[in-house]
Each structure stands twice: as structure tokens, then as C-alpha cells.
PDB file of N, CA and C in Angstrom:
ATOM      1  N   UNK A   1     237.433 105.231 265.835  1.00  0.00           N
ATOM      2  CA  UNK A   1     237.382 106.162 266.950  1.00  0.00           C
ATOM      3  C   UNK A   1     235.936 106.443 267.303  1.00  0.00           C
ATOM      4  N   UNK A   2     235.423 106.740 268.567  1.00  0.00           N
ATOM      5  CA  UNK A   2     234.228 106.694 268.750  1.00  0.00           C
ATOM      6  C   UNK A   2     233.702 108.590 268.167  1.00  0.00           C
ATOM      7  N   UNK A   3     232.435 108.255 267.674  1.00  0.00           N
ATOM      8  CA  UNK A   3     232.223 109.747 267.145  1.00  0.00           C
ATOM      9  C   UNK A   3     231.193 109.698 267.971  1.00  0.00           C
ATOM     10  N   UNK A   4     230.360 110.758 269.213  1.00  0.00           N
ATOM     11  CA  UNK A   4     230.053 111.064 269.942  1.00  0.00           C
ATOM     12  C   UNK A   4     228.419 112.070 268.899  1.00  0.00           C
ATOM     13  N   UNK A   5     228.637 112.199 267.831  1.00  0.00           N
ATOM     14  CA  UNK A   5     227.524 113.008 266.824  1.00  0.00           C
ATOM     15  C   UNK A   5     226.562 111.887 266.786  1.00  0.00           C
ATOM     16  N   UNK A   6     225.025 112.168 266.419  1.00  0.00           N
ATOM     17  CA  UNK A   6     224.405 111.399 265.720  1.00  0.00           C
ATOM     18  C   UNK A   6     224.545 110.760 264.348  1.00  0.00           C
ATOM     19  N   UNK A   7     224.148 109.840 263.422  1.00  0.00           N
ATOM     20  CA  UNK A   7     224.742 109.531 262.333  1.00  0.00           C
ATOM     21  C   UNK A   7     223.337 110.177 261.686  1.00  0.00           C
ATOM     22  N   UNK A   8     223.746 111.254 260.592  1.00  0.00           N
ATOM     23  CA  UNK A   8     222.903 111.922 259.812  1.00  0.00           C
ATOM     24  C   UNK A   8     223.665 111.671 258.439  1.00  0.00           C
ATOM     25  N   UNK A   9     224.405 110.650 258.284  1.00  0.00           N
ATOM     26  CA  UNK A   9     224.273 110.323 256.857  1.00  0.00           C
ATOM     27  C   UNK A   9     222.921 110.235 255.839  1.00  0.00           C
ATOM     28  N   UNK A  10     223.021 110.577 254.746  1.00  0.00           N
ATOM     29  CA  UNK A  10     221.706 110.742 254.064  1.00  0.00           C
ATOM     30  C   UNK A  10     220.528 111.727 253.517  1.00  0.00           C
ATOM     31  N   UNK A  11     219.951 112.008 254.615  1.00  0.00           N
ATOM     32  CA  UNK A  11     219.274 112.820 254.555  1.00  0.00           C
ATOM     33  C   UNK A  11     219.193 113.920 255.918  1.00  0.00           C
ATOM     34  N   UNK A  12     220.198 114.277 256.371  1.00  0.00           N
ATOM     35  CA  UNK A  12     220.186 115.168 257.475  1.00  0.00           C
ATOM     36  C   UNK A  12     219.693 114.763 258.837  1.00  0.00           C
ATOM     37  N   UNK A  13     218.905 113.436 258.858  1.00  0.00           N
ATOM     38  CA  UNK A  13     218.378 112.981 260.196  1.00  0.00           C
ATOM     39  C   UNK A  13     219.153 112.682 261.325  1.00  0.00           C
ATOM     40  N   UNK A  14     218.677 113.059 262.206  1.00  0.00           N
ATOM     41  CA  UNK A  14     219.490 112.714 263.370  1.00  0.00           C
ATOM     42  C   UNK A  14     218.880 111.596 264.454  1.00  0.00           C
ATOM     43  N   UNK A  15     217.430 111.672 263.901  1.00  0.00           N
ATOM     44  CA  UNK A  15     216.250 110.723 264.889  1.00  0.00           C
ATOM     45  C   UNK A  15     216.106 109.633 263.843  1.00  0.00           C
ATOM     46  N   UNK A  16     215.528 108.620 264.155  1.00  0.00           N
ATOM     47  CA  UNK A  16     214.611 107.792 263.784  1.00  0.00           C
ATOM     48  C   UNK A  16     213.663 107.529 263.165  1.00  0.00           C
ATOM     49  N   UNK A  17     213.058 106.858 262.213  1.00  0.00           N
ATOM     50  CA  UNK A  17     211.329 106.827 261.734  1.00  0.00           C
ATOM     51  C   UNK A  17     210.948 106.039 263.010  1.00  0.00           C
ATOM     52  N   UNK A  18     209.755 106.683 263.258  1.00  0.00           N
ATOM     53  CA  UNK A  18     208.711 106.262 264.240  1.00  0.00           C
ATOM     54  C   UNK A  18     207.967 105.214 263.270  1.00  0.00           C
ATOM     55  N   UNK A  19     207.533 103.981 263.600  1.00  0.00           N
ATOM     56  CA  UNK A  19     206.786 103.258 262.888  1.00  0.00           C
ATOM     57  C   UNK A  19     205.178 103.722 263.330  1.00  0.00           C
ATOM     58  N   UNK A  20     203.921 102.930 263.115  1.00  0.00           N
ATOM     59  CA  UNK A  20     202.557 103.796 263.490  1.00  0.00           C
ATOM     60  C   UNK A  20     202.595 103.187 265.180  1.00  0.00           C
ATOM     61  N   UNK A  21     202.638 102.544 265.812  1.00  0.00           N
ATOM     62  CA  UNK A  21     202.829 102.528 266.755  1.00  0.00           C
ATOM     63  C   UNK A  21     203.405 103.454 268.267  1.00  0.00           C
ATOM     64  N   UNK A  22     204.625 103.657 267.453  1.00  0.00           N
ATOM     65  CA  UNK A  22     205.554 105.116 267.642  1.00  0.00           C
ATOM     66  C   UNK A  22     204.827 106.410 267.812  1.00  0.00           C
ATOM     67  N   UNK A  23     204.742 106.476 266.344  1.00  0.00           N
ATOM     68  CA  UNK A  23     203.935 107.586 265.800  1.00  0.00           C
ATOM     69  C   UNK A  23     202.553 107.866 267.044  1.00  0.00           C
ATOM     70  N   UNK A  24     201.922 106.881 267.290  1.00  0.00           N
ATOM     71  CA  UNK A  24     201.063 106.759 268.387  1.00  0.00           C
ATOM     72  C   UNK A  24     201.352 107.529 269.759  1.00  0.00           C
ATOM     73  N   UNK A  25     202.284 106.266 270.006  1.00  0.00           N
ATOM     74  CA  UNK A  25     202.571 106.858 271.849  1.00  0.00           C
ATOM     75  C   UNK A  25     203.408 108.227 271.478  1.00  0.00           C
ATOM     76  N   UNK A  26     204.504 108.678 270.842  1.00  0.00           N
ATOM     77  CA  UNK A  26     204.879 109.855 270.518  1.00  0.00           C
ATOM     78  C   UNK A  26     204.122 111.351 270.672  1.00  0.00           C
ATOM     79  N   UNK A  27     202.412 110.756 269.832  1.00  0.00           N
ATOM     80  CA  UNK A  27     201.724 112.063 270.130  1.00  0.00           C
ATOM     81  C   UNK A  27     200.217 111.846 271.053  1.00  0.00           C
ATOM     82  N   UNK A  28     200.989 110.981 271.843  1.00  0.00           N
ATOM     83  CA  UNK A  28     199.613 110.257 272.615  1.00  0.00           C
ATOM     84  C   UNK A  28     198.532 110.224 272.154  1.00  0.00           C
ATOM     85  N   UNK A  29     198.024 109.660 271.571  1.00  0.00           N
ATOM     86  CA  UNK A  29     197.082 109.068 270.469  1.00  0.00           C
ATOM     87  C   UNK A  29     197.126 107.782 270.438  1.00  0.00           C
ATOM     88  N   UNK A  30     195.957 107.071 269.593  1.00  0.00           N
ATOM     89  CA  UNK A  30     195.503 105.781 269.701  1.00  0.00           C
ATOM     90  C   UNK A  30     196.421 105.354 267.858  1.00  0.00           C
ATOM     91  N   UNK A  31     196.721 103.993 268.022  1.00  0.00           N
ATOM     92  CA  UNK A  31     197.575 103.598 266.611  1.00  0.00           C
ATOM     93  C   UNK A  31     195.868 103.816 266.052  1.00  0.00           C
ATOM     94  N   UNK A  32     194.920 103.404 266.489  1.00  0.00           N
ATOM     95  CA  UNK A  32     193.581 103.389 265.039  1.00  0.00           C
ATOM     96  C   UNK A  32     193.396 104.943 264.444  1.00  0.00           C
ATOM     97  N   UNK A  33     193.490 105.704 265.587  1.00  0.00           N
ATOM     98  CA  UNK A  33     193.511 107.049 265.545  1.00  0.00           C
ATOM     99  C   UNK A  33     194.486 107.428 263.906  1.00  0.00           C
ATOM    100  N   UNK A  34     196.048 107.300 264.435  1.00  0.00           N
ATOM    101  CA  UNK A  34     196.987 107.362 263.569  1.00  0.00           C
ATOM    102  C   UNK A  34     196.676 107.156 261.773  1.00  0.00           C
ATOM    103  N   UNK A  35     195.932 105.593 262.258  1.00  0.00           N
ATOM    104  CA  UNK A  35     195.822 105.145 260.955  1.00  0.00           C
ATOM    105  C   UNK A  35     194.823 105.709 260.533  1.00  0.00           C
ATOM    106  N   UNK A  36     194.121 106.125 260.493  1.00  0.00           N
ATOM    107  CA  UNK A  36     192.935 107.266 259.976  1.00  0.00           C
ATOM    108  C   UNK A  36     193.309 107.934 259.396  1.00  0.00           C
ATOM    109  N   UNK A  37     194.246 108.991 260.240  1.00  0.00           N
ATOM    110  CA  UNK A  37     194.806 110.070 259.736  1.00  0.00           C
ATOM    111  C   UNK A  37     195.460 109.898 258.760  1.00  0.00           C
ATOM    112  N   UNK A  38     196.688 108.714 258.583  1.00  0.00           N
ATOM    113  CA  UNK A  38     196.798 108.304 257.242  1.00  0.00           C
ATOM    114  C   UNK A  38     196.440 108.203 255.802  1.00  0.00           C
ATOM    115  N   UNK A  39     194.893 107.480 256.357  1.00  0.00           N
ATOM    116  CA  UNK A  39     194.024 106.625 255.569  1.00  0.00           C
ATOM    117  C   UNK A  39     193.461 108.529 254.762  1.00  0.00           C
ATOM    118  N   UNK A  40     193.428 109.151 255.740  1.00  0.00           N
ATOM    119  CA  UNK A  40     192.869 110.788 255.313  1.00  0.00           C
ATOM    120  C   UNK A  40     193.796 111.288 254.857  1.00  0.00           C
ATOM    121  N   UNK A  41     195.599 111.168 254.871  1.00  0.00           N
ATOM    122  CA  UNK A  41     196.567 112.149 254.762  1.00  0.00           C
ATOM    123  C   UNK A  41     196.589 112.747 254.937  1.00  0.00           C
ATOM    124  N   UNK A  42     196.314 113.386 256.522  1.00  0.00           N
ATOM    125  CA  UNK A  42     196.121 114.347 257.413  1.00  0.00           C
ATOM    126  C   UNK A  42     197.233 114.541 258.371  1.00  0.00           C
ATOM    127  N   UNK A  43     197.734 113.672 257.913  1.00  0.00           N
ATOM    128  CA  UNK A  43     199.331 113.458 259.070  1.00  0.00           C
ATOM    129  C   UNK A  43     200.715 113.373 257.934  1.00  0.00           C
ATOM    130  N   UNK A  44     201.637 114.018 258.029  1.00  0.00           N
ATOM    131  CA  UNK A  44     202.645 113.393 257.366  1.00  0.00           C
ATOM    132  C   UNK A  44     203.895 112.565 257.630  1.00  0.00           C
ATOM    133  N   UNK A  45     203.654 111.595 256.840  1.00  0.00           N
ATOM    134  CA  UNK A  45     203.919 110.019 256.888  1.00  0.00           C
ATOM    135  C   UNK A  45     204.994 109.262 255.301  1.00  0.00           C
ATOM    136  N   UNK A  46     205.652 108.448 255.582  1.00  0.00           N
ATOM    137  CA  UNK A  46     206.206 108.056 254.225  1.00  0.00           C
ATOM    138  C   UNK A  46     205.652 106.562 253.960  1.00  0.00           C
ATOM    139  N   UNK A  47     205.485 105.999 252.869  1.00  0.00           N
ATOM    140  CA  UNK A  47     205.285 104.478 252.714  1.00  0.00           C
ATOM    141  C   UNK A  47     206.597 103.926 252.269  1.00  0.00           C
ATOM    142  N   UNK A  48     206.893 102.928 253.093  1.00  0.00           N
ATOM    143  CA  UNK A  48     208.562 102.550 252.433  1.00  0.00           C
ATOM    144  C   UNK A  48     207.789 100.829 252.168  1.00  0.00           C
ATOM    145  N   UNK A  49     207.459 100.461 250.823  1.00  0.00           N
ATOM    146  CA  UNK A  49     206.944  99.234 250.604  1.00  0.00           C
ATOM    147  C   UNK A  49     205.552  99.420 251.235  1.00  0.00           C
ATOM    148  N   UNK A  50     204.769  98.278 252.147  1.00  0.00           N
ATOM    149  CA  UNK A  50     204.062  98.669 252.613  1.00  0.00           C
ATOM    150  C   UNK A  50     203.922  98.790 253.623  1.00  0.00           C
ATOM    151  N   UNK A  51     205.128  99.390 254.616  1.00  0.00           N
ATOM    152  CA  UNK A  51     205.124  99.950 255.953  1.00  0.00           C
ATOM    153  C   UNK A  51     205.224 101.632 255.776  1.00  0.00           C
ATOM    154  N   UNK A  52     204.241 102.003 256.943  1.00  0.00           N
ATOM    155  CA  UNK A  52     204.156 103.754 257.004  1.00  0.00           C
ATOM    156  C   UNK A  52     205.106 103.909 258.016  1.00  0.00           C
ATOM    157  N   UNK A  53     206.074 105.038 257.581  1.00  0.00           N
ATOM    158  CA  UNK A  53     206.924 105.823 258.553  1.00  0.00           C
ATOM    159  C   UNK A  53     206.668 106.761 258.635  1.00  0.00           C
ATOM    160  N   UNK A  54     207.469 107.506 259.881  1.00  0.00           N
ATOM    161  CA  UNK A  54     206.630 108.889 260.444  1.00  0.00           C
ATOM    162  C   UNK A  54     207.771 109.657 260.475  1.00  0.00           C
ATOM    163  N   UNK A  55     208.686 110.397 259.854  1.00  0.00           N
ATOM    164  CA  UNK A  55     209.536 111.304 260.841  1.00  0.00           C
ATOM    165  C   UNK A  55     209.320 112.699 261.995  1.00  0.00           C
ATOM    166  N   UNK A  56     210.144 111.923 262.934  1.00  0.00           N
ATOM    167  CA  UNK A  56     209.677 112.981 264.165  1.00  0.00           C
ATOM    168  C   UNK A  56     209.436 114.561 264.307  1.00  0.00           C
ATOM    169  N   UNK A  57     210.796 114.855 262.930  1.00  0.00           N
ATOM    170  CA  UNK A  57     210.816 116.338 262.926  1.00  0.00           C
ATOM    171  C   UNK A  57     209.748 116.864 262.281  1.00  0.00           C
ATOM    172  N   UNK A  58     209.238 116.146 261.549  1.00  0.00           N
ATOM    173  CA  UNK A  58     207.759 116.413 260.666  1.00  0.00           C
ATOM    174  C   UNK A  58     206.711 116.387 261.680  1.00  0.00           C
ATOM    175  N   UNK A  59     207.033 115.446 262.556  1.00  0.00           N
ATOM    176  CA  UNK A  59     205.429 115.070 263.363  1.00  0.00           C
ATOM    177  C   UNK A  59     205.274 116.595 264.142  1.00  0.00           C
ATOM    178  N   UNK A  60     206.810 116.821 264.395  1.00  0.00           N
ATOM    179  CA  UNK A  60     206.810 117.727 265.849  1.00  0.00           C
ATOM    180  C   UNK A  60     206.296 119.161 265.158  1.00  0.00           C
ATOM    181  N   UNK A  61     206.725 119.610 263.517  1.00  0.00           N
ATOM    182  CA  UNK A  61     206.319 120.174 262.783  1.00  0.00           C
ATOM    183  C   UNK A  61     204.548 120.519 262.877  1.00  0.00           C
ATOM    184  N   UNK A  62     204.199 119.543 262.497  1.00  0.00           N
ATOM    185  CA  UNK A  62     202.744 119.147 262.206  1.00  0.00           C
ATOM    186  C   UNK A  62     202.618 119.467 263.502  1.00  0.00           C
ATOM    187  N   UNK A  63     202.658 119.329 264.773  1.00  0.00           N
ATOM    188  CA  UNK A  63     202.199 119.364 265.833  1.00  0.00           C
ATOM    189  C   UNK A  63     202.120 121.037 266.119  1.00  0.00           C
ATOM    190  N   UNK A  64     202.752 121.644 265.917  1.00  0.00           N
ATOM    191  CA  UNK A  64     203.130 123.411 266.059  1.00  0.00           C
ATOM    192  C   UNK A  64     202.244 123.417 264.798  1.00  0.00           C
ATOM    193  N   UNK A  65     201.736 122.761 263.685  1.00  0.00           N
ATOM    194  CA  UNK A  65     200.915 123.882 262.661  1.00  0.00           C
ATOM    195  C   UNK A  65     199.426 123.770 263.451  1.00  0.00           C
ATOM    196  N   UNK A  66     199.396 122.726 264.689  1.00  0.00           N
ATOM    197  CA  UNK A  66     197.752 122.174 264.751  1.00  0.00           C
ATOM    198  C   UNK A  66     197.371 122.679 266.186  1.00  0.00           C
ATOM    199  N   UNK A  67     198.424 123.745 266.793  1.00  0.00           N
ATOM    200  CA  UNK A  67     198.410 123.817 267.904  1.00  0.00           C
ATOM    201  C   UNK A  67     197.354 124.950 268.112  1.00  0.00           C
ATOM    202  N   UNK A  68     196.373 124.777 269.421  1.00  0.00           N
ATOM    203  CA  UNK A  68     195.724 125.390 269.910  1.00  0.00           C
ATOM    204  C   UNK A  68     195.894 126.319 270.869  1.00  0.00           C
ATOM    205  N   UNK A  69     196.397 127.258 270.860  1.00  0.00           N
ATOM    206  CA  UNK A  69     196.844 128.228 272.132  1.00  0.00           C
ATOM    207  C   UNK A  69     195.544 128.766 273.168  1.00  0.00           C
ATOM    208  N   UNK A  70     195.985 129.364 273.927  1.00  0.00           N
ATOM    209  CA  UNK A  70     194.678 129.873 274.701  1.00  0.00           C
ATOM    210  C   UNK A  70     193.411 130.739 274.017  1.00  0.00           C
ATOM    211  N   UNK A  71     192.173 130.981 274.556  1.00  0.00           N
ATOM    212  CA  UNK A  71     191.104 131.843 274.155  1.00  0.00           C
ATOM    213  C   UNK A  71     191.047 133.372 274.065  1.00  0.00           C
ATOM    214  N   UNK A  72     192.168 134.113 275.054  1.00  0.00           N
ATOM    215  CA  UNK A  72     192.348 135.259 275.550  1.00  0.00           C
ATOM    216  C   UNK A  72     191.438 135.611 276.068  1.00  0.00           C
ATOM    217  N   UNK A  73     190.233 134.559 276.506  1.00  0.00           N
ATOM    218  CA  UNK A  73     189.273 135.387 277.778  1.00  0.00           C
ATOM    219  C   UNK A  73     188.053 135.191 276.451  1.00  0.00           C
ATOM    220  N   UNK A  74     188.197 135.074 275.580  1.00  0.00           N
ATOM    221  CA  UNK A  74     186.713 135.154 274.420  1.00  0.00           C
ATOM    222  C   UNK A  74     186.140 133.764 274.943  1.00  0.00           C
ATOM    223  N   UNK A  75     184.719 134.091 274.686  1.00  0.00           N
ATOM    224  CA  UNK A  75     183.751 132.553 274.619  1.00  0.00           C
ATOM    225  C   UNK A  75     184.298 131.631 273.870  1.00  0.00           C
ATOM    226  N   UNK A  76     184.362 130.358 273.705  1.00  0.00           N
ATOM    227  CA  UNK A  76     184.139 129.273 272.303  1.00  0.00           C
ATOM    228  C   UNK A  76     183.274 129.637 271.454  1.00  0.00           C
ATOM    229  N   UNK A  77     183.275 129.503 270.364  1.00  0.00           N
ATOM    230  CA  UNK A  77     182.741 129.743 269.142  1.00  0.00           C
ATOM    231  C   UNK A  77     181.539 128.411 269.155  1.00  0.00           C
TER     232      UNK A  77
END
């Protein structure tokens, strides 16, 4: 019968691993960029063998801890 849900067998996912490529256009960024951040573990990322995966809910995570909101009218530092 067709099930109309995402398949979150496993581990609760409902998306995809972004490969670094992904991971790239996802947060508009450059893949060398990406891989830096890696290379720093500044991004969180999984190694499955030796390909890096990205999950989205993490990225989108990471993206809300790095976010810059407005100045409220103060100079730049």
C-alpha cells in the first residue's frame, strides 16, 4: 500500500545525508570552503568509510548556533 510518510526507519531521519557537495550548495558556500571546515571540525559532519556526510537537521542546527542577527543601531566592534 502506498505510505505517503517519509521513511525514518533507523535513526529518526526523514531527509537525506548531504554529501560535501550538497553540504555546499545547501549553505551556499564553496565545497573547498566546506572542506576546511571539516579539515577544522567546525562543521558537523559524519565519516562513513572515507566519505563525509552532512545531516541537514544538524547543518540547519549549526546554522541557528552561527547566526548573526542585527546590530540594534550599535557601531561594529
Amino acid at each position: 500500500m502506498g505510505n505517503s510518510q517519509p521513511d525514518t526507519v533507523g535513526h529518526g531521519r526523514a531527509r537525506d545525508l548531504l554529501d560535501t557537495p550538497g553540504c555546499a550548495k545547501y549553505i551556499g558556500s564553496s565545497v573547498r570552503h566546506v572542506r576546511r571546515m571539516v579539515a577544522e571540525r567546525t562543521i558537523p559532519h559524519y565519516k562513513v568509510g572515507h566519505f563525509v556526510r552532512f545531516d541537514p537537521d544538524e547543518i540547519d542546527e549549526w546554522l541557528q548556533r552561527h547566526r548573526r542577527g542585527p546590530n540594534d543601531g550599535r557601531p561594529a566592534a
